[in-house]
N, C-alpha and C. Protein backbone atom coordinates (compact mmCIF):
# COMPACT_ATOMS: atom_id res chain seq x y z
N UNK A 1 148.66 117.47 139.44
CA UNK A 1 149.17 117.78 138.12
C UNK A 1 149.31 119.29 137.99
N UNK A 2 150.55 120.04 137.61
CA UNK A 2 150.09 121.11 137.09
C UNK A 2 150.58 121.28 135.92
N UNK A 3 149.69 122.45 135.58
CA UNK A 3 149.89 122.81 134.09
C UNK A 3 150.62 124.32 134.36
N UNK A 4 151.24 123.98 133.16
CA UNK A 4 151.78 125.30 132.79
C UNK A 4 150.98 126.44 131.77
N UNK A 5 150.69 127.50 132.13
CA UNK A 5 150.01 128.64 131.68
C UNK A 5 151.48 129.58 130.86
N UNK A 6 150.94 129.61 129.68
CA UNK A 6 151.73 130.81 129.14
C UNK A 6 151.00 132.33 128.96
N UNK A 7 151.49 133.46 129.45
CA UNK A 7 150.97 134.37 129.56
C UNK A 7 151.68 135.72 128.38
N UNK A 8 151.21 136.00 127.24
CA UNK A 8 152.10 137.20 126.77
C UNK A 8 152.43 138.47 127.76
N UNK A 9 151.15 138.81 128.38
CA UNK A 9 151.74 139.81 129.07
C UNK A 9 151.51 140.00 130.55
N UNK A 10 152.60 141.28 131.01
CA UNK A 10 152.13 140.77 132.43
C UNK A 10 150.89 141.36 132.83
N UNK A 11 149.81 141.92 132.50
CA UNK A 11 148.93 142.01 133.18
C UNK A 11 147.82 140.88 133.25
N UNK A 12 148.15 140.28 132.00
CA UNK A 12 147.54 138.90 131.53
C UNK A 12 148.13 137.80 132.45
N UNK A 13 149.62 137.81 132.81
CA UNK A 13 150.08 136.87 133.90
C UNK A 13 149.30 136.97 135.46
N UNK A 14 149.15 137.94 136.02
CA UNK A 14 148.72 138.48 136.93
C UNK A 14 147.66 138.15 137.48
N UNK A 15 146.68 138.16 135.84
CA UNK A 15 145.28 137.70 136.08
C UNK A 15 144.82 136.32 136.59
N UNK A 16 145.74 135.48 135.84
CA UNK A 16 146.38 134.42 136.25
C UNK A 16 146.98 133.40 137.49
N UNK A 17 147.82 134.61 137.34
CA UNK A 17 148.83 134.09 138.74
C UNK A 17 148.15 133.03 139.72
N UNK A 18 147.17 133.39 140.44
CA UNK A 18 146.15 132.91 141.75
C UNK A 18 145.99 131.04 141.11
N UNK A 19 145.81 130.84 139.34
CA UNK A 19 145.03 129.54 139.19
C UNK A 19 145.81 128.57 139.71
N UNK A 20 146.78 128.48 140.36
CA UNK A 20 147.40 127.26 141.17
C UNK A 20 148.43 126.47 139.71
N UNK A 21 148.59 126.81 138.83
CA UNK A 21 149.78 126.95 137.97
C UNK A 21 151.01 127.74 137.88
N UNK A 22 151.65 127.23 137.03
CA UNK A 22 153.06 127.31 137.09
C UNK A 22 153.02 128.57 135.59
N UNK A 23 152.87 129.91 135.52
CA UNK A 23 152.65 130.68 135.30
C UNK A 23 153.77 131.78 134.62
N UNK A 24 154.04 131.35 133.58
CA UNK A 24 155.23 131.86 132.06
C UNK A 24 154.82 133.32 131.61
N UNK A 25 155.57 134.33 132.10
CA UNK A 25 155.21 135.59 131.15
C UNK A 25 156.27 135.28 130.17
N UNK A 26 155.59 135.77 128.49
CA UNK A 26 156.20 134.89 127.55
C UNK A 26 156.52 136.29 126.51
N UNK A 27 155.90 137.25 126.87
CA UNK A 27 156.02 138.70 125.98
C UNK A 27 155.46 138.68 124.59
N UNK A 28 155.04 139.88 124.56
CA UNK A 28 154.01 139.98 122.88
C UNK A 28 154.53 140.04 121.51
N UNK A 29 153.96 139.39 120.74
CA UNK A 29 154.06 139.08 119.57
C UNK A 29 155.36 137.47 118.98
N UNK A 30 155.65 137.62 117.56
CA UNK A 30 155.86 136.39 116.63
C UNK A 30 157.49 136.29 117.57
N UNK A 31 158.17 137.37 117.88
CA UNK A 31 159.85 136.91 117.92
C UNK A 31 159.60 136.26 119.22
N UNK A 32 159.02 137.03 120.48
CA UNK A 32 159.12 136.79 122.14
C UNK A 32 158.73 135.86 122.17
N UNK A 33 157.65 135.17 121.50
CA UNK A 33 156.74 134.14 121.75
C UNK A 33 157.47 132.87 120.92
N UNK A 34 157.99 132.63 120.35
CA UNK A 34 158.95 131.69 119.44
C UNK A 34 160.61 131.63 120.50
N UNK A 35 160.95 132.55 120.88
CA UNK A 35 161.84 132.48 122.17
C UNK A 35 161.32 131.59 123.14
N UNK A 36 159.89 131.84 123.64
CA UNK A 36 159.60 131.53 125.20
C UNK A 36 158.91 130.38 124.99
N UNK A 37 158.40 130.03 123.53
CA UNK A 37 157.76 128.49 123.81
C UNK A 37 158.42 127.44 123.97
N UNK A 38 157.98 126.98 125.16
CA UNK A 38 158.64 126.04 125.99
C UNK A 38 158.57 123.86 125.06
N UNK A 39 159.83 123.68 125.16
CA UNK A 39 159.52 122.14 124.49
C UNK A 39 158.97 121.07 125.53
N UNK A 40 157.89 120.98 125.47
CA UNK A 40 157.45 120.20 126.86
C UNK A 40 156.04 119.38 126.52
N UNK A 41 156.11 117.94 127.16
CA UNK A 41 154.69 117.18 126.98
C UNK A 41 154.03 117.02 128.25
N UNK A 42 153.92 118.10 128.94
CA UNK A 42 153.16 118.33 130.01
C UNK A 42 151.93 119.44 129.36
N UNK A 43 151.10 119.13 130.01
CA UNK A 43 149.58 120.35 129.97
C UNK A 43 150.11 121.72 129.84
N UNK A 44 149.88 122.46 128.50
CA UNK A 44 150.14 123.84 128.24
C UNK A 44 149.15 124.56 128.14
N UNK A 45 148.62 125.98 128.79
CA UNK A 45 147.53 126.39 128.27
C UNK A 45 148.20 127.87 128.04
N UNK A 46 147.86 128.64 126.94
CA UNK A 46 148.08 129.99 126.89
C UNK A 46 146.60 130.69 127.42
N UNK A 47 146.80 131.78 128.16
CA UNK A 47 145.42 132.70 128.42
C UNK A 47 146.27 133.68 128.42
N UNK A 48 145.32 134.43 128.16
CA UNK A 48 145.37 136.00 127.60
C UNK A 48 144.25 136.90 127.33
N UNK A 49 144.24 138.27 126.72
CA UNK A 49 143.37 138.69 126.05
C UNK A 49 143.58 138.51 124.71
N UNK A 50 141.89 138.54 123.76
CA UNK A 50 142.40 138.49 122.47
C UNK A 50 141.06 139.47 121.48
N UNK A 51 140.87 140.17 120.76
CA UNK A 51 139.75 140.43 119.84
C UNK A 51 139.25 139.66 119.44
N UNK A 52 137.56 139.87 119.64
CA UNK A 52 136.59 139.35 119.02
C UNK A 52 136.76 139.35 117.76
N UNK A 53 136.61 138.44 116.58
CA UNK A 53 135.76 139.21 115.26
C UNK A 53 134.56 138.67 115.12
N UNK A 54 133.58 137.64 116.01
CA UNK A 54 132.43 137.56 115.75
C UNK A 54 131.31 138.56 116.74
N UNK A 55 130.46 139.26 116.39
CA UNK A 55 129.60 140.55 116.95
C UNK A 55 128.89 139.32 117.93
N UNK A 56 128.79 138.02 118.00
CA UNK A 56 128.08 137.62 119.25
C UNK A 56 128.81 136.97 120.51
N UNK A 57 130.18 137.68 120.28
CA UNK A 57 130.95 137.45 121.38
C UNK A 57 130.93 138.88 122.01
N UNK A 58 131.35 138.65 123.46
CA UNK A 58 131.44 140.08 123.95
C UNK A 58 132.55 139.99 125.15
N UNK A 59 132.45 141.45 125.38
CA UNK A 59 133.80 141.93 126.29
C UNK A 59 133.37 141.25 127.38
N UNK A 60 134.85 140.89 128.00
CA UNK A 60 134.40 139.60 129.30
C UNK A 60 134.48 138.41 129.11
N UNK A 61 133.50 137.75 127.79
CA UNK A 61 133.55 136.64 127.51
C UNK A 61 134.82 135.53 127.18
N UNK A 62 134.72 134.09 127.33
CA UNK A 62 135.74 133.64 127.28
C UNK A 62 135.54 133.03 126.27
N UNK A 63 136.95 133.12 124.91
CA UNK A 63 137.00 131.91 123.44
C UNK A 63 138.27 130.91 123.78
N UNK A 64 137.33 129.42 123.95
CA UNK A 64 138.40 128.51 124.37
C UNK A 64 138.38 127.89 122.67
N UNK A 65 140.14 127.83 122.00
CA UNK A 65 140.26 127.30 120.97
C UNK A 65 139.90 126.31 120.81
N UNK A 66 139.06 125.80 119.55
CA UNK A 66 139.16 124.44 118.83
C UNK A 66 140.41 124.04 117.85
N UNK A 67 141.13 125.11 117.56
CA UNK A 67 141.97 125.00 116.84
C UNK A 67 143.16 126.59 117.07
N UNK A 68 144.23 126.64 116.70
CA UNK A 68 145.19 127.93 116.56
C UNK A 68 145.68 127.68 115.16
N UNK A 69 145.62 128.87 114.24
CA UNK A 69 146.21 129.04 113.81
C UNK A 69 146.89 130.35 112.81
N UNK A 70 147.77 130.58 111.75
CA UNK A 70 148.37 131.48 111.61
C UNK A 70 147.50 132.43 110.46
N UNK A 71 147.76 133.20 110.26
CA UNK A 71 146.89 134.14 109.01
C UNK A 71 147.06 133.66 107.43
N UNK A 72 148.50 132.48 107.12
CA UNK A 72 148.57 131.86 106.06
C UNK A 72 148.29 129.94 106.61
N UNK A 73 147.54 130.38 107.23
CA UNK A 73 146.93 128.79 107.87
C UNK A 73 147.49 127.85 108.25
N UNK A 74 149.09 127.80 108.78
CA UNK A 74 149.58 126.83 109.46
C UNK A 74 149.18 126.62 110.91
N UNK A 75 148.61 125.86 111.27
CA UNK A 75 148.64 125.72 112.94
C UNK A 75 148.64 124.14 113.57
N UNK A 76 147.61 124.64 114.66
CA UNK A 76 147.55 123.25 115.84
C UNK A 76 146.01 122.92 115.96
N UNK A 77 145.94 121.58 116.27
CA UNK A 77 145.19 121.20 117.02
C UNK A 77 144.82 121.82 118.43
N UNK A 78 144.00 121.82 118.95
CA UNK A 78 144.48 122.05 120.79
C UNK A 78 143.28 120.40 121.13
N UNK A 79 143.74 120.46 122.44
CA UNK A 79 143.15 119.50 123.43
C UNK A 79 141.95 119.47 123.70
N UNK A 80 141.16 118.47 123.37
CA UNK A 80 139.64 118.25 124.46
C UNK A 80 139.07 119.56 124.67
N UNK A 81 138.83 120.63 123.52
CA UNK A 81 138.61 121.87 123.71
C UNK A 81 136.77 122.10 123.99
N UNK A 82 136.19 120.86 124.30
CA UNK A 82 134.69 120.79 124.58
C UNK A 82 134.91 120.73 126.02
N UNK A 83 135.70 119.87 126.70
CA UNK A 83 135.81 119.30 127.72
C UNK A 83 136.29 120.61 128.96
N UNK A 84 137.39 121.10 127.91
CA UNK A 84 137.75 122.20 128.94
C UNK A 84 136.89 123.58 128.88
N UNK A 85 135.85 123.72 127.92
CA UNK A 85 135.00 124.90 127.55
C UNK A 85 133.89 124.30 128.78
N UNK A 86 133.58 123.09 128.99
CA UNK A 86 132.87 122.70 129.78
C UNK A 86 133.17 123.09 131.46
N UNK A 87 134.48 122.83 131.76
CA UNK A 87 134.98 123.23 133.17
C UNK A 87 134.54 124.39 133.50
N UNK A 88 135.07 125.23 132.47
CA UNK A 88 135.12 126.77 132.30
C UNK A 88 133.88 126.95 133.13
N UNK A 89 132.72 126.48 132.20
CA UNK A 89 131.72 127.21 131.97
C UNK A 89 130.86 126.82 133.71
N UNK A 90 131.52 125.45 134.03
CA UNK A 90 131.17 124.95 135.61
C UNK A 90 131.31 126.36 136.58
N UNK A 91 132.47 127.09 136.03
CA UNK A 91 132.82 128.17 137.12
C UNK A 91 131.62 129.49 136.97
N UNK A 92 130.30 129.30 136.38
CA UNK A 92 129.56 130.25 136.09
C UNK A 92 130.38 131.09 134.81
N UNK A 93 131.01 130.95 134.02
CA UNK A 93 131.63 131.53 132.78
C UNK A 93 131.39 131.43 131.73
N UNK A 94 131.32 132.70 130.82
CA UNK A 94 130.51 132.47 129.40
C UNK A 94 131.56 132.36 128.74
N UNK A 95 131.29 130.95 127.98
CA UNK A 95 132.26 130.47 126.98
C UNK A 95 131.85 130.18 125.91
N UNK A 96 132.96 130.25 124.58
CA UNK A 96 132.71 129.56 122.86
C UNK A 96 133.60 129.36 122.51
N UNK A 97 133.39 128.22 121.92
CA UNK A 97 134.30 127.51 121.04
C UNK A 97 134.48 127.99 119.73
N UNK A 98 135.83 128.07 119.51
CA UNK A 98 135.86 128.38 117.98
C UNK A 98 137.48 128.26 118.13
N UNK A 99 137.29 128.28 116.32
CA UNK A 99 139.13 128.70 115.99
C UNK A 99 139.47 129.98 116.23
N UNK A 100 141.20 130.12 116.93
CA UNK A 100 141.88 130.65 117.25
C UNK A 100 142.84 131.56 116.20
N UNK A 101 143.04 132.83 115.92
CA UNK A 101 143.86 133.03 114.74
C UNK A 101 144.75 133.87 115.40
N UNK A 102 146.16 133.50 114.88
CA UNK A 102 147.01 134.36 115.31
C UNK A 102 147.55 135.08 114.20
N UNK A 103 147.72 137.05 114.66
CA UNK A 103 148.07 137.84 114.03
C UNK A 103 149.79 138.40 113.63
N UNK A 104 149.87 139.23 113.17
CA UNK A 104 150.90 140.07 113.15
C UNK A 104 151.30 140.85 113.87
N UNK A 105 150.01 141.88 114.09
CA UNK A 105 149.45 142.94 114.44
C UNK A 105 148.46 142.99 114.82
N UNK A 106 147.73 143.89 116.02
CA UNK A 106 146.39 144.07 116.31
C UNK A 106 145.49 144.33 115.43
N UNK A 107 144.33 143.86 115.22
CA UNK A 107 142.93 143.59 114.18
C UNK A 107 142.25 144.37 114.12
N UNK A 108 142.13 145.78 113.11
CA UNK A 108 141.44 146.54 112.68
C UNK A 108 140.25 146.60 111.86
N UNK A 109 139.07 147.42 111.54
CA UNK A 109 138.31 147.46 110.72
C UNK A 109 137.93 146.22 109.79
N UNK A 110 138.26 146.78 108.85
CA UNK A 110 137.92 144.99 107.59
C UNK A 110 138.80 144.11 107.73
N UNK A 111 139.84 144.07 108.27
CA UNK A 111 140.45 142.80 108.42
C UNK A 111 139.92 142.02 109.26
N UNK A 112 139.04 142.51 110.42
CA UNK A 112 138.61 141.84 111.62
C UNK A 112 137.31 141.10 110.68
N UNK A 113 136.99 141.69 109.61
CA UNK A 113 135.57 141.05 109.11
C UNK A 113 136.05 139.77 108.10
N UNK A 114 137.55 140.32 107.53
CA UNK A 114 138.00 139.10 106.87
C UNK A 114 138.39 137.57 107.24
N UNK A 115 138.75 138.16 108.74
CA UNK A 115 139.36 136.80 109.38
C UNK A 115 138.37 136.01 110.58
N UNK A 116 136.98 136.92 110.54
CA UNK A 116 136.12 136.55 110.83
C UNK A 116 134.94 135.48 109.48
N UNK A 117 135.58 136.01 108.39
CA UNK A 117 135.23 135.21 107.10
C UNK A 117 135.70 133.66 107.34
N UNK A 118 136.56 133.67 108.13
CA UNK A 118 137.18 132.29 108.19
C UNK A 118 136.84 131.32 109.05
N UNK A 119 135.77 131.87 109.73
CA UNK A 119 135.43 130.98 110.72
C UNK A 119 136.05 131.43 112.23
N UNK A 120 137.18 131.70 112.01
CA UNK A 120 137.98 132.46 113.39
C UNK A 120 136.76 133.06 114.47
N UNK A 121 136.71 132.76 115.58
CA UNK A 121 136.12 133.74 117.03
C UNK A 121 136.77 134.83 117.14
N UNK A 122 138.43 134.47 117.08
CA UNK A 122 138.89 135.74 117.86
C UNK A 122 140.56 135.97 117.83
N UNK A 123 141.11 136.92 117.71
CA UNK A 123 142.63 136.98 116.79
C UNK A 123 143.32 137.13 118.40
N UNK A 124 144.57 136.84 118.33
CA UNK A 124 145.90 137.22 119.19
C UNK A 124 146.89 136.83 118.36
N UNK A 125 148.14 137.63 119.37
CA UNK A 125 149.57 137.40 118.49
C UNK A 125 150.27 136.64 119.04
N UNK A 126 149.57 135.81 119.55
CA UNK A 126 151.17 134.94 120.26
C UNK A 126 150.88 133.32 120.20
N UNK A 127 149.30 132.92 120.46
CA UNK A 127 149.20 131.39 120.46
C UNK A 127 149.84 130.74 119.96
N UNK A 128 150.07 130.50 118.29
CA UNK A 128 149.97 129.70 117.48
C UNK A 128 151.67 129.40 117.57
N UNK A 129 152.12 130.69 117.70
CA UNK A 129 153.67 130.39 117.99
C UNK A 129 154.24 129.84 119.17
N UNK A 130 153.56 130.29 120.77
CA UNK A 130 153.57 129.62 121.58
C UNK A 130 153.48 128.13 121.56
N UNK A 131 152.87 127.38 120.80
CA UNK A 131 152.28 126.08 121.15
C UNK A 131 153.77 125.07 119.86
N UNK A 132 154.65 125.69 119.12
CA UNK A 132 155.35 124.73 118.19
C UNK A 132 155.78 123.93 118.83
N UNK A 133 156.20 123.96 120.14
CA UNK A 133 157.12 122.86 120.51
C UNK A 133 156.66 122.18 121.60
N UNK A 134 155.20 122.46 122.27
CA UNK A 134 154.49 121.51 123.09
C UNK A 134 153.45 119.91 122.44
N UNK A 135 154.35 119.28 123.01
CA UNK A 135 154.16 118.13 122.30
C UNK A 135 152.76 117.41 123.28
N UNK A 136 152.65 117.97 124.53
CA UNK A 136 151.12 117.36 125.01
C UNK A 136 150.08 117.90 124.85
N UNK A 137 148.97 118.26 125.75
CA UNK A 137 148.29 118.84 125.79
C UNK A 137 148.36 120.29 125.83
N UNK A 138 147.44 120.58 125.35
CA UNK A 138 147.62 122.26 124.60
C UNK A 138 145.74 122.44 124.41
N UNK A 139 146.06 123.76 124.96
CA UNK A 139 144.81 124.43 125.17
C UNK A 139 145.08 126.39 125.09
N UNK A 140 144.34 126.85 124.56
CA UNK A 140 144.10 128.31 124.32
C UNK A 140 143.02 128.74 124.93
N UNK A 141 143.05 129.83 126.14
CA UNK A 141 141.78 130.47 126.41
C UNK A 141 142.18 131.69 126.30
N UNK A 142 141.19 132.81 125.91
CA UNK A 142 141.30 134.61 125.47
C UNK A 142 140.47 134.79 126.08
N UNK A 143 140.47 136.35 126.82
CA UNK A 143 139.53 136.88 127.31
C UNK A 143 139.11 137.97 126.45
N UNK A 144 137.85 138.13 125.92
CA UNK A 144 137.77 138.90 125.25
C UNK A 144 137.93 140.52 125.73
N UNK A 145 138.58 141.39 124.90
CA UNK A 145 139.04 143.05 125.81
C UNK A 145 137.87 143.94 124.37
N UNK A 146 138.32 143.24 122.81
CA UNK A 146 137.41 144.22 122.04
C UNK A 146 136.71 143.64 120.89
N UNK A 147 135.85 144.13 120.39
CA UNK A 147 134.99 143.19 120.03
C UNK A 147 134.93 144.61 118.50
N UNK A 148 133.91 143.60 117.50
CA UNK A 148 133.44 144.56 116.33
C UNK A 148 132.89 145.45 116.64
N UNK A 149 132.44 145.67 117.31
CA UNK A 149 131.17 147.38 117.91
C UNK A 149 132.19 147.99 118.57
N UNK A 150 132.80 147.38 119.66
CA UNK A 150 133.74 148.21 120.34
C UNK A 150 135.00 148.20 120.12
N UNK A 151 136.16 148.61 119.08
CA UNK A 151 137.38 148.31 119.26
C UNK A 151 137.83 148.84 120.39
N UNK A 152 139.48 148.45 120.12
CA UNK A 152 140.60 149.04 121.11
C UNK A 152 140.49 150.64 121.41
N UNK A 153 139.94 151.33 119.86
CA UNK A 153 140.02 152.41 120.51
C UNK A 153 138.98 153.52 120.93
N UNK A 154 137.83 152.84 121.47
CA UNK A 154 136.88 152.78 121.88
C UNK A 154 136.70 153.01 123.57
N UNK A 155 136.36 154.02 123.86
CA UNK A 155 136.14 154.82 125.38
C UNK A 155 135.74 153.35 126.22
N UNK A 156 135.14 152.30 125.47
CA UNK A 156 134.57 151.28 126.73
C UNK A 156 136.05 149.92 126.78
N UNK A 157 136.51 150.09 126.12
CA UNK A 157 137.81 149.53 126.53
C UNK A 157 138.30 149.57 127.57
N UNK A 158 138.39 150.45 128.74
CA UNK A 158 139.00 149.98 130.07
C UNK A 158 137.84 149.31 130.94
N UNK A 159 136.06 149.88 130.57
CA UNK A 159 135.82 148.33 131.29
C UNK A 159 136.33 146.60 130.83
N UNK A 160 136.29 146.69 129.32
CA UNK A 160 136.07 145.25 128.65
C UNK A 160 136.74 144.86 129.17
N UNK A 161 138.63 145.61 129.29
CA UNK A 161 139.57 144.96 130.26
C UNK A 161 139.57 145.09 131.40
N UNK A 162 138.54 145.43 132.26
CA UNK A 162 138.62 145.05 133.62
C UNK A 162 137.37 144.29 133.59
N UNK A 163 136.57 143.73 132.46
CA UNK A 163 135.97 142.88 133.05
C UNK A 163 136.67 141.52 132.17
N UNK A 164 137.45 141.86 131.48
CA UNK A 164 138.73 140.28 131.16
C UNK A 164 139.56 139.97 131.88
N UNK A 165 140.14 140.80 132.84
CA UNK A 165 140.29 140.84 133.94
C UNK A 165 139.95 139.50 134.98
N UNK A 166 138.77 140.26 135.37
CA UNK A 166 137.99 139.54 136.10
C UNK A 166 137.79 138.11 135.80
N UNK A 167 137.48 137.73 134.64
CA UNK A 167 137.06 136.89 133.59
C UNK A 167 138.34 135.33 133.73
N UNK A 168 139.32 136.21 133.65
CA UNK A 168 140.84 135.63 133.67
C UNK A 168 140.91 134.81 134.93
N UNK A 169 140.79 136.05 135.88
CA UNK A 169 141.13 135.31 137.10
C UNK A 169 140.47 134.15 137.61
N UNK A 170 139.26 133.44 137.29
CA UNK A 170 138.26 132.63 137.62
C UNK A 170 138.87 131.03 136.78
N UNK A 171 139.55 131.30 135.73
CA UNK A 171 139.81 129.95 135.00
C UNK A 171 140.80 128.94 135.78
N UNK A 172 141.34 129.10 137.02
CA UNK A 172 141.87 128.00 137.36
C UNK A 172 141.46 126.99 137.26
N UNK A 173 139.84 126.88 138.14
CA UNK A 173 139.80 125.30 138.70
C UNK A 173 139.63 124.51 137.13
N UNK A 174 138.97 125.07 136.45
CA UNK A 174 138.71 124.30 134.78
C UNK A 174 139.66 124.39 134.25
N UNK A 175 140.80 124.81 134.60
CA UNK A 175 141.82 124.64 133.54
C UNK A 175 142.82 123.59 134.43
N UNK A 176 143.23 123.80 135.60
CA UNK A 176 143.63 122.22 136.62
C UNK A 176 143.21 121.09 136.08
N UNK A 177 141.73 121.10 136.37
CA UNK A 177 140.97 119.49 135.78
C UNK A 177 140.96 119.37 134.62
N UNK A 178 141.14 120.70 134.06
CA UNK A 178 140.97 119.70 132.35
C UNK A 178 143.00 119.44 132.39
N UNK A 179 143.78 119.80 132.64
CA UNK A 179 144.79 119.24 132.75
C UNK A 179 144.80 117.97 133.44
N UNK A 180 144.15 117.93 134.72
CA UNK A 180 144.41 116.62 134.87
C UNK A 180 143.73 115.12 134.67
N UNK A 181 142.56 115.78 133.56
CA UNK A 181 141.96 114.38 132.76
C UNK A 181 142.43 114.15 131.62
N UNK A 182 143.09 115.44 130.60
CA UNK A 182 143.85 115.36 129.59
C UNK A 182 145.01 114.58 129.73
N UNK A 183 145.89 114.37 130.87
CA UNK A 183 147.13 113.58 131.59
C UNK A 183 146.51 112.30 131.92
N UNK A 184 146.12 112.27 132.38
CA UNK A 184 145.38 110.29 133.00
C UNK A 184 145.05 109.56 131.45
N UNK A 185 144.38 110.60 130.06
CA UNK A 185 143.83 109.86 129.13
C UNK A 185 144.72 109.91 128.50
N UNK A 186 146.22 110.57 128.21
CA UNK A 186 147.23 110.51 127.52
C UNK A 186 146.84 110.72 126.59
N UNK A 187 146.20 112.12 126.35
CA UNK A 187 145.94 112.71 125.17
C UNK A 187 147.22 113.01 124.46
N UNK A 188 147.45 112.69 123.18
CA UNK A 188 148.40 113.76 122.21
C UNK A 188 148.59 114.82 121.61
N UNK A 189 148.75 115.83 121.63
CA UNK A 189 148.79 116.63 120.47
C UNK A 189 149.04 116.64 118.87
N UNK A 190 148.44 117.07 118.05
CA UNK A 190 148.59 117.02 116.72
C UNK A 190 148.67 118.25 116.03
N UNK A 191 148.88 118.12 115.18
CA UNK A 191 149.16 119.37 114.46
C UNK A 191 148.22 119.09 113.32
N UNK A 192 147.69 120.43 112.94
CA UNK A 192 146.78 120.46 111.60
C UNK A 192 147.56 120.36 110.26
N UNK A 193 146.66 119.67 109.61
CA UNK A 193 146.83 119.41 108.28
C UNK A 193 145.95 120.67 107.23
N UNK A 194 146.95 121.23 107.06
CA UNK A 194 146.28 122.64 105.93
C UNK A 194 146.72 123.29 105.29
């Protein structure tokens, strides 16, 4: 089985590349990402980097979605997001579950505390738009690059991203198998009600 990986960017593709998927640089933000999402009921996963807004996530770490969605709350469901946080975590990888929020713009100061009010783990700009027209399985993993203590513009930013990096490159084999038990159980996708 393979799955298809959507990647916003290419260093995020890259990281990627190696997991034995079929591997979409899809470009950043609401227009590129509404272009490149693909209409398909095969296994979709977006990975990427994304900001923390909860302080007990950290740089490196991986947030596999329970949910995506937008900053006026339209979104998705995603897939068996225990099941595939579980693979993950088979590969020696620190993982959490939570909802997924997708931005406008990169997540500054109090907004990061507002949309952390919501329950959200961790913001990016491209999921929620990526996933409109995948009608199977759908899955979101972020590597975390900055977190509340450390933003973007923060001197420890080129480790966080070289250790998301790192982080990235390891999610194949859990993201294969959870594609190919999500396919045998003919999981559906749904869309949230909100």
């Amino acid at each position: 089985m393979t799955v298809t990986v959507l990647a916003p960017l290419r260093i995020e593709a890259l990281s990627v590349r190696g997991a034995g998927a079929h591997v979409l640089r899809t470009g950043m933000g609401r227009a590129r990402s509404l272009r490149a999402a693909p209409a398909t009921a095969e296994p979709v996963v977006v990975a990427g980097f994304g900001g923390a807004l909860d302080g007990a996530v950290s740089a490196g770490d991986l947030v596999v979605g329970t949910c995506v969605r937008t900053e006026d709350g339209a979104g998705f469901a995603l897939t068996e997001p225990e099941r595939l946080a579980a693979l993950l975590r088979q590969s020696g990888l620190t993982v959490h579950l939570g909802p997924v929020v997708t931005t406008a713009a990169i997540v500054h100061g109090a907004r990061r505390s507002q949309l952390a009010a919501t329950g959200a783990l961790i913001a990016d700009m491209e999921s929620a738009h990526l996933m409109h027209r995948v009608t199977g399985p759908r899955a979101v993993i972020r590597a975390v690059v900055d977190t509340p203590r450390f933003p973007l513009s923060h001197p420890r930013t080129v480790t966080a991203g070289i250790a998301a990096i790192r982080t990235l490159r390891r999610v194949g084999p859990g993201m294969r198998k959870w594609a190919e038990e999500t396919t045998t159980l003919n999981t559906p996708a749904v869309d949230l009600e909100v």
